[in-house]
C-alpha atoms as a PDB file:
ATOM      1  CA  UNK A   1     126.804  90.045 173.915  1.00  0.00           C
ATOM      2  CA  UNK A   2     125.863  86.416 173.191  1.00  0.00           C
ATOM      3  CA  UNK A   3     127.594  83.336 172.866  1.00  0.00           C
ATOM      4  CA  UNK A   4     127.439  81.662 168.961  1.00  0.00           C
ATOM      5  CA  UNK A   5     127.129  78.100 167.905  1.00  0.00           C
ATOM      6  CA  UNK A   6     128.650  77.564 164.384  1.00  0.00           C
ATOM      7  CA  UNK A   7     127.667  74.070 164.057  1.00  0.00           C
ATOM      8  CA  UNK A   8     124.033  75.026 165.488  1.00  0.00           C
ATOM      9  CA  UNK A   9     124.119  78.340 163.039  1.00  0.00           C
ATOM     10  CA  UNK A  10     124.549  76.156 160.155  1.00  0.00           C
ATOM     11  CA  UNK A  11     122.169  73.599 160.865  1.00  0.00           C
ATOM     12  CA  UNK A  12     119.569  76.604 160.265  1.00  0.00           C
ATOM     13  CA  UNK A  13     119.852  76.470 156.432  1.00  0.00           C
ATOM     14  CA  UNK A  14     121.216  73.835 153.797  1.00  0.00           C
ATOM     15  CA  UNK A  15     121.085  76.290 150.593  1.00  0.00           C
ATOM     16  CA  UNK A  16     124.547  76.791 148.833  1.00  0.00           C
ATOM     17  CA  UNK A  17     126.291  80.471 147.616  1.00  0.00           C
ATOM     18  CA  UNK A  18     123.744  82.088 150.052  1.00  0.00           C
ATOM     19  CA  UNK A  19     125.744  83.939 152.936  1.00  0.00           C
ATOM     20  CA  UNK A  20     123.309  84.731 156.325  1.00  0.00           C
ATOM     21  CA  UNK A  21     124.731  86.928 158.655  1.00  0.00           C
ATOM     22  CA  UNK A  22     125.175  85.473 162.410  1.00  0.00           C
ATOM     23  CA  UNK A  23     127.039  88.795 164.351  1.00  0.00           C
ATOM     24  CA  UNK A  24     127.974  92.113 163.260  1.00  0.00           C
ATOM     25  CA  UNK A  25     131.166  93.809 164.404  1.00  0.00           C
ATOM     26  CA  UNK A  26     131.487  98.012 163.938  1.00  0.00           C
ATOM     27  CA  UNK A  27     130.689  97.845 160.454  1.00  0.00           C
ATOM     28  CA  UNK A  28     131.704  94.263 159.471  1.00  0.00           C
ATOM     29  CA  UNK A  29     129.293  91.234 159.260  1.00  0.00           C
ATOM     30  CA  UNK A  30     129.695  87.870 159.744  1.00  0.00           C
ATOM     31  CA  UNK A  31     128.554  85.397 157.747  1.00  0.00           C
ATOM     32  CA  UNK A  32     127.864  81.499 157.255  1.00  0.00           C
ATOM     33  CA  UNK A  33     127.690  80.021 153.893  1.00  0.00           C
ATOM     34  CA  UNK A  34     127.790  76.586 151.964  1.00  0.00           C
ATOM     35  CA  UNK A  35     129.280  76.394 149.032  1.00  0.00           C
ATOM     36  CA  UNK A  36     129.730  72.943 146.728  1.00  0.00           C
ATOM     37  CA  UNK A  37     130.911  72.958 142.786  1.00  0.00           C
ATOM     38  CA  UNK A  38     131.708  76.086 141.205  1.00  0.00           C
ATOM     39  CA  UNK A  39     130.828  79.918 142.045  1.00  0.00           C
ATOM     40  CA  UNK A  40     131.336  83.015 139.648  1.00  0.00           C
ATOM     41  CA  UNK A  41     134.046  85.079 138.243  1.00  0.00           C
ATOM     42  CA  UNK A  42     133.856  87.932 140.138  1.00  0.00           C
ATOM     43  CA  UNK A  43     135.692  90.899 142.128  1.00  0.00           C
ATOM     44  CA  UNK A  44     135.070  93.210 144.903  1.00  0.00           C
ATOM     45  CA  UNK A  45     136.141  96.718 144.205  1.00  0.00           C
ATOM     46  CA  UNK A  46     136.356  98.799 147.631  1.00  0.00           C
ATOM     47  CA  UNK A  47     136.774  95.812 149.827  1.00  0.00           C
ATOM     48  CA  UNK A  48     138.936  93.085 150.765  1.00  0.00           C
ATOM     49  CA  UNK A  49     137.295  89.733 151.421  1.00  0.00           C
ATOM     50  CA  UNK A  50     137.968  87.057 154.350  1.00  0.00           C
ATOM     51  CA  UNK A  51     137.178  83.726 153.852  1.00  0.00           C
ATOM     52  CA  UNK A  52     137.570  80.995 156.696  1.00  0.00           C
ATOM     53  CA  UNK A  53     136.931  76.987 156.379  1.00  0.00           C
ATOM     54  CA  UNK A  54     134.940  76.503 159.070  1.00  0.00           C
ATOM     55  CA  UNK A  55     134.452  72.294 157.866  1.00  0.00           C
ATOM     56  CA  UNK A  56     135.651  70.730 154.534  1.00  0.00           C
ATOM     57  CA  UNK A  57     137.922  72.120 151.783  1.00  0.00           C
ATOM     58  CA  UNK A  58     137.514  74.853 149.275  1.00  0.00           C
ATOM     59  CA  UNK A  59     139.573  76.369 146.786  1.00  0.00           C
ATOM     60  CA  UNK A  60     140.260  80.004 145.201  1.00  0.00           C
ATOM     61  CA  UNK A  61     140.569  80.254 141.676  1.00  0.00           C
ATOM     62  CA  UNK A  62     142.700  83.448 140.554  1.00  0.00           C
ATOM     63  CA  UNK A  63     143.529  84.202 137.247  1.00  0.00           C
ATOM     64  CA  UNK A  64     147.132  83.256 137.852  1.00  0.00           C
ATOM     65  CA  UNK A  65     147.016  80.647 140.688  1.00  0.00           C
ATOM     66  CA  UNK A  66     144.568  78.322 142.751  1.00  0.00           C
ATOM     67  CA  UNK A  67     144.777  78.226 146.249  1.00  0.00           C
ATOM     68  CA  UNK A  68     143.087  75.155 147.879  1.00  0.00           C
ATOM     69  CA  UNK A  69     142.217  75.957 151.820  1.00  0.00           C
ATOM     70  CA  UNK A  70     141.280  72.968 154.469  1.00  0.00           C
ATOM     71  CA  UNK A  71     139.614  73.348 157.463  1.00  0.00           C
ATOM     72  CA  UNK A  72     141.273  75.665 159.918  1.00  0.00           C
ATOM     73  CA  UNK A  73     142.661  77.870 157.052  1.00  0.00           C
ATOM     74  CA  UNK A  74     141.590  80.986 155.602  1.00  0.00           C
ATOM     75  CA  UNK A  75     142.668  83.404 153.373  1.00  0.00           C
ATOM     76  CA  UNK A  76     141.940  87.532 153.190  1.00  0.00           C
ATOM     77  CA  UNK A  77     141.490  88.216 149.209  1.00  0.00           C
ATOM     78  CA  UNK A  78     142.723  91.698 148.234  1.00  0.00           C
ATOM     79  CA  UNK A  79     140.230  94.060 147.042  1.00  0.00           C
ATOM     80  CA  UNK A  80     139.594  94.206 143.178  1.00  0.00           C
ATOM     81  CA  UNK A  81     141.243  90.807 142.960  1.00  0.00           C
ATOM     82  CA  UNK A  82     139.771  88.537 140.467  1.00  0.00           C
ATOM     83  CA  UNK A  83     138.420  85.487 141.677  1.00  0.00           C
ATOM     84  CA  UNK A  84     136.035  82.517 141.765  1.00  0.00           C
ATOM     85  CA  UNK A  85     135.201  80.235 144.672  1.00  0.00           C
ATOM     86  CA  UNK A  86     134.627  76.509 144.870  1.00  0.00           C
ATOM     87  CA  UNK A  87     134.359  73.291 146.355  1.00  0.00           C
ATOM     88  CA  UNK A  88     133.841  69.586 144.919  1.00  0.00           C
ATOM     89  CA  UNK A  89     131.827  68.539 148.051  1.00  0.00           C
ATOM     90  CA  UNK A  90     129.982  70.276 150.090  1.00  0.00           C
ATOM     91  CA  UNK A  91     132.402  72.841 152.193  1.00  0.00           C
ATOM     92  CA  UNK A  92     131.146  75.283 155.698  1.00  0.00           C
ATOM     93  CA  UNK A  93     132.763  78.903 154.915  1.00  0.00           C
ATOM     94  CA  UNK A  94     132.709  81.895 157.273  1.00  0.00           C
ATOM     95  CA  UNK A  95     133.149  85.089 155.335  1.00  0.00           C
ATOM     96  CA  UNK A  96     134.023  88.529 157.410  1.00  0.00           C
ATOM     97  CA  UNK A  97     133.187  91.226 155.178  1.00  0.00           C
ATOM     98  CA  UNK A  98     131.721  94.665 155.480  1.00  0.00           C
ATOM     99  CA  UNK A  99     128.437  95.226 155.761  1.00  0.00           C
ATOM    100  CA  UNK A 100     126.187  95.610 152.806  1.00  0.00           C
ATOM    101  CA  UNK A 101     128.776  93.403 150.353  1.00  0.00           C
ATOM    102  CA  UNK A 102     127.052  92.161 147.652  1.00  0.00           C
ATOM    103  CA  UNK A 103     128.254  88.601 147.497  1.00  0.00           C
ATOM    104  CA  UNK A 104     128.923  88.789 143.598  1.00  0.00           C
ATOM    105  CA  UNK A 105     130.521  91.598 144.031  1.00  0.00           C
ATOM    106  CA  UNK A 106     130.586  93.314 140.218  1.00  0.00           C
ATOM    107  CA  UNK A 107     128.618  90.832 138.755  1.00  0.00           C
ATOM    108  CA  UNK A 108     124.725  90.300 138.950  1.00  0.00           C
ATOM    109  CA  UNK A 109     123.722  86.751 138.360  1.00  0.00           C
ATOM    110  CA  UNK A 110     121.632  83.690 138.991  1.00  0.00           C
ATOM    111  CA  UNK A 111     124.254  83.260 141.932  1.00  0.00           C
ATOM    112  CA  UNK A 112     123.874  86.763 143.277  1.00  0.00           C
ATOM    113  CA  UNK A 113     121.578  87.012 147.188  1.00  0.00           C
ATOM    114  CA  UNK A 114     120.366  89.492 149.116  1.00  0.00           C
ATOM    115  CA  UNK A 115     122.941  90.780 151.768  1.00  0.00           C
ATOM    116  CA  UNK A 116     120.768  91.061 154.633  1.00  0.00           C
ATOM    117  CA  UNK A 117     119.744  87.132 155.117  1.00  0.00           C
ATOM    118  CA  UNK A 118     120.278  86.965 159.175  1.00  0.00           C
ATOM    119  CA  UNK A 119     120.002  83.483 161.034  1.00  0.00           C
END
């Protein structure tokens, strides 16, 4: 067990659309990312994804709607759900995931990472 700092955690990195893990939990990670402007169109077959606003405000593109989310507010993003992420400034995300998510989920891009980027 150890205590975690999200304001330290994020001072570790300043990239954007590149998740690093900070705790994992049975067989869900934990991850920090910063995101600002616009993601990819993408979906995540066999998983639902959680995203929390740690700092800042983001919004959801869906093919039907956009949800914006402010700080304090997250949202859990049905699996195979269409989506695409972003943020106009610069926005701190928590995602809670399962491990070994590829954070492009069906789509390989300039945007995708590798999943196992701990801090």
């Amino acid at each position: 067990m150890k205590k975690i700092n999200l304001q330290d955690k994020f001072k570790q990195f300043s990239d954007h659309w590149s998740p690093k893990i900070i705790e994992e939990m049975n067989d869900y990670q934990f991850k920090l990312v910063k995101i600002e402007n616009d993601f990819t169109w993408h979906k995540h077959e066999d998983t639902d994804e959680t995203f929390f606003v740690v700092e800042g405000k983001m919004g959801i593109e869906f093919e039907d709607e956009i949800i914006e989310l402010a700080a304090g507010e997250m949202i859990v993003i049905p699996k195979g759900k269409k989506h695409k992420p972003f943020a106009d400034d610069e926005a701190k995300i928590m995602l809670i995931e399962p491990k070994g998510i590829t954070n492009t989920g069906d789509v390989a891009n300039n945007f995708t990472v590798a999943n196992d980027q701990w801090i």
